[in-house]
Protein backbone atom coordinates (compact mmCIF):
# COMPACT_ATOMS: atom_id res chain seq x y z
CA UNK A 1 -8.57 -8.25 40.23
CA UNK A 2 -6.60 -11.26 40.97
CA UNK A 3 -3.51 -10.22 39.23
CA UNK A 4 -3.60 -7.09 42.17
CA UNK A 5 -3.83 -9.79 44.55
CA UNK A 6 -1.09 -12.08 42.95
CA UNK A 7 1.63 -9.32 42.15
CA UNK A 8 0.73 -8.70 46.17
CA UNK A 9 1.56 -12.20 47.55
CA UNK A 10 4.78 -12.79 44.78
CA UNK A 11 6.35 -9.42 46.27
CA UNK A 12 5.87 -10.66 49.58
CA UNK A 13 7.09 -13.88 49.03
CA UNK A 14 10.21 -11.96 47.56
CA UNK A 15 10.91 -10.12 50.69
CA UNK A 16 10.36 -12.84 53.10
CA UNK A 17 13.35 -14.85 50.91
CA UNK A 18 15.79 -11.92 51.65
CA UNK A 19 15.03 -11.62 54.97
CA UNK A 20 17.54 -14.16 54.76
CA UNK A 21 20.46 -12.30 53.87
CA UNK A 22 19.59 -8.70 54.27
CA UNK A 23 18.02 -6.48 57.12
CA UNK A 24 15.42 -4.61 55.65
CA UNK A 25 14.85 -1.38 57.61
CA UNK A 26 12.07 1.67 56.54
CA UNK A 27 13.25 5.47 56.57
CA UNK A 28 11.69 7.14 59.04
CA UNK A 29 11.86 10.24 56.74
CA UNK A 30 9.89 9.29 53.82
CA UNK A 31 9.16 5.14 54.15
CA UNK A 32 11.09 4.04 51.77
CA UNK A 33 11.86 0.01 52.59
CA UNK A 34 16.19 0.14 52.39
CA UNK A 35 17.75 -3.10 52.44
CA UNK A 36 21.08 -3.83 54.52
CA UNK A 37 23.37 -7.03 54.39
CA UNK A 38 23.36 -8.59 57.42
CA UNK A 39 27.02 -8.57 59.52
CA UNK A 40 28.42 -8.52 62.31
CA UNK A 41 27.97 -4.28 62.90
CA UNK A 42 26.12 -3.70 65.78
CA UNK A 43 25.53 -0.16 64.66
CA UNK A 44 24.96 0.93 61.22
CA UNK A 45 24.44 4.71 59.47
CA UNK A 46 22.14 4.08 57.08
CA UNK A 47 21.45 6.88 54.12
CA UNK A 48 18.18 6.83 52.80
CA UNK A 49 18.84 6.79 48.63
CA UNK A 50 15.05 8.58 48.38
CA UNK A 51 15.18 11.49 50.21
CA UNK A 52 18.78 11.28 51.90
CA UNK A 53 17.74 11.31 55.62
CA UNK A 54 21.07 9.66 58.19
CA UNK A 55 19.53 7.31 60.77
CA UNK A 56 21.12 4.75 63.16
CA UNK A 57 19.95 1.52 63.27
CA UNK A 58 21.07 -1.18 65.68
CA UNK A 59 21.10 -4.47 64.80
């Protein structure tokens, strides 16, 4: 039961350190959690590698 709850916090830890350097968007399509490196876009097309749905994003 605790290893549930420990894989739970490590993988948030993860994210919350590459928050840092990436934008980390959801598809609207399916859910699927797409990270983006940040820039200086203020736009960006972003292809969901799941279930291939285009959606715009602005940063």
């Amino acid at each position: 039961m605790t290893d549930k709850l420990r894989a739970r916090f490590q993988k948030e830890k993860r994210m919350m350190s590459q928050r840092k350097d990436y934008h980390i968007y959801s598809c609207p399509g399916c859910g699927q959690k797409i990270r983006i490196p940040r820039g200086g876009f203020k736009k960006v097309e972003i292809e969901c590698p799941k279930c291939h749905t285009k959606f715009i994003k602005r940063r």
